[in-house]
Protein backbone atom coordinates (compact mmCIF):
# COMPACT_ATOMS: atom_id res chain seq x y z
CA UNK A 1 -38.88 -15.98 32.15
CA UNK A 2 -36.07 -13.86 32.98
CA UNK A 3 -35.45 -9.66 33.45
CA UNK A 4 -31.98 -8.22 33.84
CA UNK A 5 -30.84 -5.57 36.53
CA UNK A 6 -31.07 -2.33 37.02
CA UNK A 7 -34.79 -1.96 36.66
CA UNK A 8 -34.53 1.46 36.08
CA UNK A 9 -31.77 3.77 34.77
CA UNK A 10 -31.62 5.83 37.76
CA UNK A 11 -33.18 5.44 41.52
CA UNK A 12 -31.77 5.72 44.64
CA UNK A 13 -32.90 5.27 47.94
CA UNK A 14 -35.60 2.56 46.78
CA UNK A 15 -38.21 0.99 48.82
CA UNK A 16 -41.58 -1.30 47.88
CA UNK A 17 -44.55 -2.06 49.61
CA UNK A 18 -47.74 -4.82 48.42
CA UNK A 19 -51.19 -4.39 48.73
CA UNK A 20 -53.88 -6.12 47.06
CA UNK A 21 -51.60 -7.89 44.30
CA UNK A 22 -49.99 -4.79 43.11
CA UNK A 23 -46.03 -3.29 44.26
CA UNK A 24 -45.86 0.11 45.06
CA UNK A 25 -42.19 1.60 44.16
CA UNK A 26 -40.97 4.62 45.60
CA UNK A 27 -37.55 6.41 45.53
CA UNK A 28 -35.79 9.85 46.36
CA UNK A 29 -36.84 12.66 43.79
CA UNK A 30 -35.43 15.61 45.37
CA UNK A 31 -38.16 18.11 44.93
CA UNK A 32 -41.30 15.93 45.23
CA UNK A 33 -42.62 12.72 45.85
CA UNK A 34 -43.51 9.74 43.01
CA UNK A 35 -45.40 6.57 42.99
CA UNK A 36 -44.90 3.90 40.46
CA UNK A 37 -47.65 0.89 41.07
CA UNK A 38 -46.97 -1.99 39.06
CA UNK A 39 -48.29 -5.58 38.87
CA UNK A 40 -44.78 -6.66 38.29
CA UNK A 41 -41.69 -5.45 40.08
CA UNK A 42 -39.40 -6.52 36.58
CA UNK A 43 -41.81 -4.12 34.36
CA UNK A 44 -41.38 -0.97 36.69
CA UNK A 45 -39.64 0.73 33.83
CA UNK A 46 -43.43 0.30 32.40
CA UNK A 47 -44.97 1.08 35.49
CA UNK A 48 -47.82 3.83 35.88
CA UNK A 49 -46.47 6.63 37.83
CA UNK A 50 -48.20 9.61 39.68
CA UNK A 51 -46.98 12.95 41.59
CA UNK A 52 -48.94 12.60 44.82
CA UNK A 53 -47.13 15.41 46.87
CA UNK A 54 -45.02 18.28 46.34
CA UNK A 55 -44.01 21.23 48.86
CA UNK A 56 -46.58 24.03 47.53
CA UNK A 57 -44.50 26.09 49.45
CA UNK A 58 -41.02 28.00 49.01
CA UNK A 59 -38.13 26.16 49.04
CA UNK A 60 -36.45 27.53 51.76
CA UNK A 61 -39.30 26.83 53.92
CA UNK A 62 -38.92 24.30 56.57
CA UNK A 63 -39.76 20.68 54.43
CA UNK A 64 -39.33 22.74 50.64
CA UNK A 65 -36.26 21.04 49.48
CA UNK A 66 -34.19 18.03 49.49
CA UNK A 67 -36.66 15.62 50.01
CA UNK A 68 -35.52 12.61 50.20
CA UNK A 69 -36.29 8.62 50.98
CA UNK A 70 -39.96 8.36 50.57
CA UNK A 71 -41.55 5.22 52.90
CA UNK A 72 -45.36 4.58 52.16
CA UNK A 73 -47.09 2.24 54.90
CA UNK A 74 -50.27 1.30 55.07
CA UNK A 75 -51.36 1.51 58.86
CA UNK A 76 -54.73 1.08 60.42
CA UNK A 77 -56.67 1.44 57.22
CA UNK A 78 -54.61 4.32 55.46
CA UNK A 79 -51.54 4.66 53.86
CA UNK A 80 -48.68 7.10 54.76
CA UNK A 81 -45.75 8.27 53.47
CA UNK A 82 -42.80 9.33 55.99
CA UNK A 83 -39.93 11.60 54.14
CA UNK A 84 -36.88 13.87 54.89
CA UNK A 85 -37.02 17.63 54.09
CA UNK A 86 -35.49 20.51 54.49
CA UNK A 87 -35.31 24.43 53.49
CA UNK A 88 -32.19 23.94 51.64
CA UNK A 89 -29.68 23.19 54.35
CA UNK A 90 -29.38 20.10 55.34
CA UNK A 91 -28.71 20.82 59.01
CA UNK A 92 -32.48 21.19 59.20
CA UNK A 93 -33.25 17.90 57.80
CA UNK A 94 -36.16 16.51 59.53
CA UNK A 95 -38.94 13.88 58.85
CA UNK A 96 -42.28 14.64 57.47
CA UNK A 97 -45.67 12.64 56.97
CA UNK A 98 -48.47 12.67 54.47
CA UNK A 99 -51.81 10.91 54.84
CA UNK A 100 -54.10 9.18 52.86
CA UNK A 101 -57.59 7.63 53.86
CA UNK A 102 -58.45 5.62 50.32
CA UNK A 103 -57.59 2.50 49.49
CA UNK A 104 -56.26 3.44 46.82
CA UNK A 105 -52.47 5.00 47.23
CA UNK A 106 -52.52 6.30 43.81
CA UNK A 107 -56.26 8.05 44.18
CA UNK A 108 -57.56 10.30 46.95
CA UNK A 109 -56.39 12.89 48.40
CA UNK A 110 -52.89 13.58 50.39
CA UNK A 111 -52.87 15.21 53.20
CA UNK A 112 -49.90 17.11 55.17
CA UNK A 113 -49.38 16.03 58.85
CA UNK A 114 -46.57 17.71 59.60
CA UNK A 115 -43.40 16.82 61.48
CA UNK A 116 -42.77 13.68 63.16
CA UNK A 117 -40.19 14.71 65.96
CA UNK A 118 -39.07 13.24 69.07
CA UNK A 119 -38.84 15.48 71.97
CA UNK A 120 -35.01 15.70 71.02
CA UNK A 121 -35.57 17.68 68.25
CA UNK A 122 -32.58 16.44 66.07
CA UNK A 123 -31.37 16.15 62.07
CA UNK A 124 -33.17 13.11 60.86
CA UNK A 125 -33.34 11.39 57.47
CA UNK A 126 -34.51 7.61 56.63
CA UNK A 127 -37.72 6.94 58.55
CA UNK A 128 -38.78 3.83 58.78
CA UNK A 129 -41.65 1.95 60.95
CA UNK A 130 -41.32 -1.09 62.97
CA UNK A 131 -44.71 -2.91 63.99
CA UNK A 132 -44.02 -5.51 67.12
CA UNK A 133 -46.01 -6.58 69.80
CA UNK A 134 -49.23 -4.71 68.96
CA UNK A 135 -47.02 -1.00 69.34
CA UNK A 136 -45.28 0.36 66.80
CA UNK A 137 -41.72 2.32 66.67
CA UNK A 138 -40.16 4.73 64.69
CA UNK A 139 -36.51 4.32 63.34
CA UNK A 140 -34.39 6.51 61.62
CA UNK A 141 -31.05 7.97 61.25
CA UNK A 142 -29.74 11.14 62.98
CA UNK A 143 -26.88 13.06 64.79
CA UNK A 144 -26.73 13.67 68.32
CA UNK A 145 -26.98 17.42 67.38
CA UNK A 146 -27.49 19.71 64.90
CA UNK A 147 -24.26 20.65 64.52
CA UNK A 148 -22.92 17.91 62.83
CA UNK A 149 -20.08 16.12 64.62
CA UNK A 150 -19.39 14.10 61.48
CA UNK A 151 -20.96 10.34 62.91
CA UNK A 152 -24.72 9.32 61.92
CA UNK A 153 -26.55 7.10 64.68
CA UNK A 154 -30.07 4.86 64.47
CA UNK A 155 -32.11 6.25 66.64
CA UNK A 156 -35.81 4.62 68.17
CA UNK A 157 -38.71 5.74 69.31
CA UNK A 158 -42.36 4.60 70.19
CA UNK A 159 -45.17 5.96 68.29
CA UNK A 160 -48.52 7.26 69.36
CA UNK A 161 -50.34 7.09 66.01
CA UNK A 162 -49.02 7.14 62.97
CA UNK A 163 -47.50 11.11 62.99
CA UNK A 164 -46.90 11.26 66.22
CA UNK A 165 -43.59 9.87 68.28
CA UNK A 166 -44.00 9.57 72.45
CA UNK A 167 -41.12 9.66 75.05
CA UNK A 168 -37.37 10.14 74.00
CA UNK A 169 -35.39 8.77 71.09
CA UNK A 170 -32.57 5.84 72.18
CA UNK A 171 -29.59 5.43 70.13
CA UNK A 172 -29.66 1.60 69.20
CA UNK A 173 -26.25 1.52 66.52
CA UNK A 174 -23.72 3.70 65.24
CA UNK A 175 -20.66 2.82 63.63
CA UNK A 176 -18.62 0.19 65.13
CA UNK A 177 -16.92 -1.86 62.72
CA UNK A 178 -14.01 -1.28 60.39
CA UNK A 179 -16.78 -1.64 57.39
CA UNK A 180 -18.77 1.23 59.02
CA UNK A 181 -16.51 3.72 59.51
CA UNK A 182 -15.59 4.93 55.66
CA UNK A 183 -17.61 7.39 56.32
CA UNK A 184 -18.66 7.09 60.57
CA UNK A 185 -22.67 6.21 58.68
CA UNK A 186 -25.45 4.33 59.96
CA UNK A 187 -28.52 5.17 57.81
CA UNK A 188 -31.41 3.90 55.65
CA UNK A 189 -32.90 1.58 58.10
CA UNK A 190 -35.38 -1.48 56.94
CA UNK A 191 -37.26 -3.47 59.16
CA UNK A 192 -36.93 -7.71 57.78
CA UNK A 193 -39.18 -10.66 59.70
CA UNK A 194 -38.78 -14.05 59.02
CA UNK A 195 -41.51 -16.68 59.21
CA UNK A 196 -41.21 -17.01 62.72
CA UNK A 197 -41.25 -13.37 63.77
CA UNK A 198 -38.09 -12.59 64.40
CA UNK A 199 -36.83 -8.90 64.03
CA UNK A 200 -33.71 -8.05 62.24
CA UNK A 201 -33.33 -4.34 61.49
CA UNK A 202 -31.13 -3.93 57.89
CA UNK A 203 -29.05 -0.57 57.33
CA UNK A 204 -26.62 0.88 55.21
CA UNK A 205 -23.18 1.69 56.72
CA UNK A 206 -20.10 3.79 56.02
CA UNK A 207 -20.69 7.08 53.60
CA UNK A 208 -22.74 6.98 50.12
CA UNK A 209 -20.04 9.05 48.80
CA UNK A 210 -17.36 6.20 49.45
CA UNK A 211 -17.27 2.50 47.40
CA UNK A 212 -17.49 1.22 50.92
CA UNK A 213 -20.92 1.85 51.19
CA UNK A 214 -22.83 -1.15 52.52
CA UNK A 215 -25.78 -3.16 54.07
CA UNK A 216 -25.02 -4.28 57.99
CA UNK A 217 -27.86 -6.04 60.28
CA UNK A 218 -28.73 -5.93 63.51
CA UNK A 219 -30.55 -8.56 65.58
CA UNK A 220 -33.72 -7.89 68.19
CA UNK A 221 -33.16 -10.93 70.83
CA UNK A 222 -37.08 -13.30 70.85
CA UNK A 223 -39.11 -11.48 73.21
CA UNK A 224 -37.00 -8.15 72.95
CA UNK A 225 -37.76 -4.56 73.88
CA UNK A 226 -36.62 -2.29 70.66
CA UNK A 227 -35.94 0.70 73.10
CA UNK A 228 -33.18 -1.21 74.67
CA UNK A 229 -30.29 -1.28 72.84
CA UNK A 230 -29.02 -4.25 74.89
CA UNK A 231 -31.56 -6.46 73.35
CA UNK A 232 -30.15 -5.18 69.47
CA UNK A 233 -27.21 -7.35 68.31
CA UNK A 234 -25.25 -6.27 65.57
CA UNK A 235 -23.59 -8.98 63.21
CA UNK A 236 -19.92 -8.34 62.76
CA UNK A 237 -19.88 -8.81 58.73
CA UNK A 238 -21.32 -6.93 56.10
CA UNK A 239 -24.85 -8.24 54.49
CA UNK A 240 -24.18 -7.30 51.32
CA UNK A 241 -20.67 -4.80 49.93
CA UNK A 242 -19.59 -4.05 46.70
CA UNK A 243 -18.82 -6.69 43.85
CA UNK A 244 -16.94 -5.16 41.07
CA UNK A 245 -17.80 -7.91 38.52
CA UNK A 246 -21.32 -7.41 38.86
CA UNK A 247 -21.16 -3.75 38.28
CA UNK A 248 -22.68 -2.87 41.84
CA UNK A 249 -20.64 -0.33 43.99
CA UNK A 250 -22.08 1.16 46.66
CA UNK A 251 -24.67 -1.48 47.76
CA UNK A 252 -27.38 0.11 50.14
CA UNK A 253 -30.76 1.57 51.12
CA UNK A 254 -32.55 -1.60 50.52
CA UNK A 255 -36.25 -2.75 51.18
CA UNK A 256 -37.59 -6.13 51.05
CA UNK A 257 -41.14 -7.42 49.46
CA UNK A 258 -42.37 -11.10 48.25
CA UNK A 259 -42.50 -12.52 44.62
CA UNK A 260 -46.48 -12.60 44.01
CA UNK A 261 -47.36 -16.12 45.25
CA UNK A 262 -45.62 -15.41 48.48
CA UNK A 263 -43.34 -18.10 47.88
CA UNK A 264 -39.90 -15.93 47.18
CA UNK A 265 -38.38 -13.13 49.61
CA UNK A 266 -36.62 -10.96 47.48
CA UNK A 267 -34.20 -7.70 48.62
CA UNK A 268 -34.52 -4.35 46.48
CA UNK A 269 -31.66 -1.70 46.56
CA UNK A 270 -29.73 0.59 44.96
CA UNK A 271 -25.70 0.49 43.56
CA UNK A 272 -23.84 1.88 40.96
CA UNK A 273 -22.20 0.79 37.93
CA UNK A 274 -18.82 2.08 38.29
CA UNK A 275 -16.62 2.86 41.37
CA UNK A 276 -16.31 6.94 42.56
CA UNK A 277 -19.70 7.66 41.07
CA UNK A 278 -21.08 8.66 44.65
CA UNK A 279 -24.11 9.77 45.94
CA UNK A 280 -26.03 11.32 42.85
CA UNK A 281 -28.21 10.11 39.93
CA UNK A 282 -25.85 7.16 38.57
CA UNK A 283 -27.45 4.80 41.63
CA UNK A 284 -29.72 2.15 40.65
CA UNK A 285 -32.15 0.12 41.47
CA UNK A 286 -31.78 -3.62 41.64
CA UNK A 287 -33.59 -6.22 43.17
CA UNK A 288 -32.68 -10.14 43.64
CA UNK A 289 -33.96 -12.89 45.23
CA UNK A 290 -32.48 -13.90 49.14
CA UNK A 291 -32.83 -16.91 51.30
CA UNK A 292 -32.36 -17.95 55.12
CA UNK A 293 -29.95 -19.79 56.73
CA UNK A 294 -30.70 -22.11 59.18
CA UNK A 295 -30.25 -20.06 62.21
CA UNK A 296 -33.00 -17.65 60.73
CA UNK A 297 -31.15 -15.05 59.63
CA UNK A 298 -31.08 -13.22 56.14
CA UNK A 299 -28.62 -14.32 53.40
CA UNK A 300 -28.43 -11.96 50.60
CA UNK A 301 -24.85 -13.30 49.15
CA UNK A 302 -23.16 -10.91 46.62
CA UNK A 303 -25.04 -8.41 44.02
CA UNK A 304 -26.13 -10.06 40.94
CA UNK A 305 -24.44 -9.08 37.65
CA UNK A 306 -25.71 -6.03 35.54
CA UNK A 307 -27.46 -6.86 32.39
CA UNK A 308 -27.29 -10.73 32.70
CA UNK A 309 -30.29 -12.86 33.01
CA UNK A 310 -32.00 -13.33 36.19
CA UNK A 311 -35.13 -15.83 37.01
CA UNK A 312 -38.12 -13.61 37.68
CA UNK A 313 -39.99 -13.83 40.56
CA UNK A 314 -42.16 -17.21 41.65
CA UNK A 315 -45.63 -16.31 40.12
CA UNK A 316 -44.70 -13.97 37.43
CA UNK A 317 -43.17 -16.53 34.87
């Protein structure tokens, strides 16, 4: 009845999405992009895992290297993947979509889209969708240009169809906050609804290279518009930071999914085991289970110890 964490050795940059009672686990590979599908999230290490795209072209070519943070969302009927990429600078990091028409993420055929750019066309990395009010937006993180003044904003835009971004990106958050600025980072943006609808947008703050690296929230007000920043609130403590006696430095890029009877909300992210191990290979995947205070809003508490037992999810014990 009980699984320990890290569910997998190595895994940054996780996210999971649910369809038709199985959990679909993706996570940044560098040079191409993985699915694991799995009935249960604590058996990933088990999981059956396919290649579904790779760059068949050079890797200096404009999306042949570094890709990184896979998203796969199914959207009117098909599923798509959104990705950084670049040609082996990371100046010319932009975000990329794939398309599939079967029902079946793991069968049919992939095809390339191309780039998903505002009319700013920026340095972006993290995509993430946001579906509200029968439109849906496109968040990610970026610089105000491409040369690189050091900060890293979340920017918005609305979408056309699912590859294609209308109007101008707004800035909605950059770093603010003592806890953000290790770093100047806003990045890895995940949308989180509670029962009632209400929008919170979860990112990870101050830089990946630093033990400072966290999860911050913002707020959209009931009734909101998402291109306003006004109507984005940003809570003044950390969601979730690092906890040396669990083993989990680094907190961040997190995604959210529900235990199998739909009963549970549970967070998934990545840390590492020691302090000073960074940005590379050493982050982890973990995933635990979170609740809601009474106001509505996400409570995630502290990372759960390494390698001690942990309750598996409602409907898998």
């Amino acid at each position: 009845n009980t699984f320990t964490n890290p569910l997998l050795v190595s895994g940054a940059d996780p996210w999971v999405v649910q369809k038709d009672s199985i959990y679909y686990f993706m996570c940044t590979m560098g040079n191409r992009i993985v699915v694991r599908g799995a009935m249960r999230m604590t058996s990933l290490q088990y999981a059956y895992q396919k290649t579904i795209w790779s760059p068949s072209l050079p890797a200096d070519s404009a999306h042949g290297s570094d890709i990184w943070a896979p998203e796969m969302h199914y959207i009117q009927g098909k599923w798509y993947v959104y990705f950084a990429a670049d040609n082996g600078n990371d100046a010319s990091h932009r975000m990329y979509v794939i398309e599939n028409d079967s029902q079946d993420p793991m069968a049919g055929a992939w095809t390339f889209k191309g780039q998903l750019k505002s009319q700013t066309d920026q340095w972006a990395i993290d995509g993430t969708v946001l579906d509200y009010n029968n439109k849906q937006y496109f968040i990610w993180s970026g610089w105000k240009a491409d040369n690189n003044s050091g900060i890293q904003q979340l920017y918005i835009a609305e979408m056309t169809d699912p590859w294609t971004l209308s109007g101008e990106r707004v800035m909605i958050s950059e770093p603010d906050y003592p806890w953000e600025k290790n770093g100047l980072v806003n990045e890895g943006p995940e949308i989180l609804k509670n029962a009632q609808g209400k929008v919170f947008l979860i990112y990870s703050a101050s830089g990946c290279w630093t033990d400072n690296y966290c999860l911050g929230m913002l707020s959209l007000k009931d009734n909101g518009d998402p291109l306003n920043p006004q109507d984005w609130t940003k809570s003044p403590e950390p969601l979730m930071s690092t906890d040396a006696g669990s083993q989990a430095f680094s907190p961040g890029h997190c995604g959210f999914f529900k235990s199998p009877d739909g009963k549970e909300d549970w967070i998934i992210y990545h840390a590492n085991k020691l302090p000073g191990q960074g940005c590379g290979s050493d982050r982890s995947p973990r995933i635990q289970q979170f609740t809601w205070n009474a106001d509505g809003t996400p409570y995630c508490g502290s990372p759960l110890k390494i390698d001690s037992p942990i309750v598996k999810p409602s409907g898998w014990r």
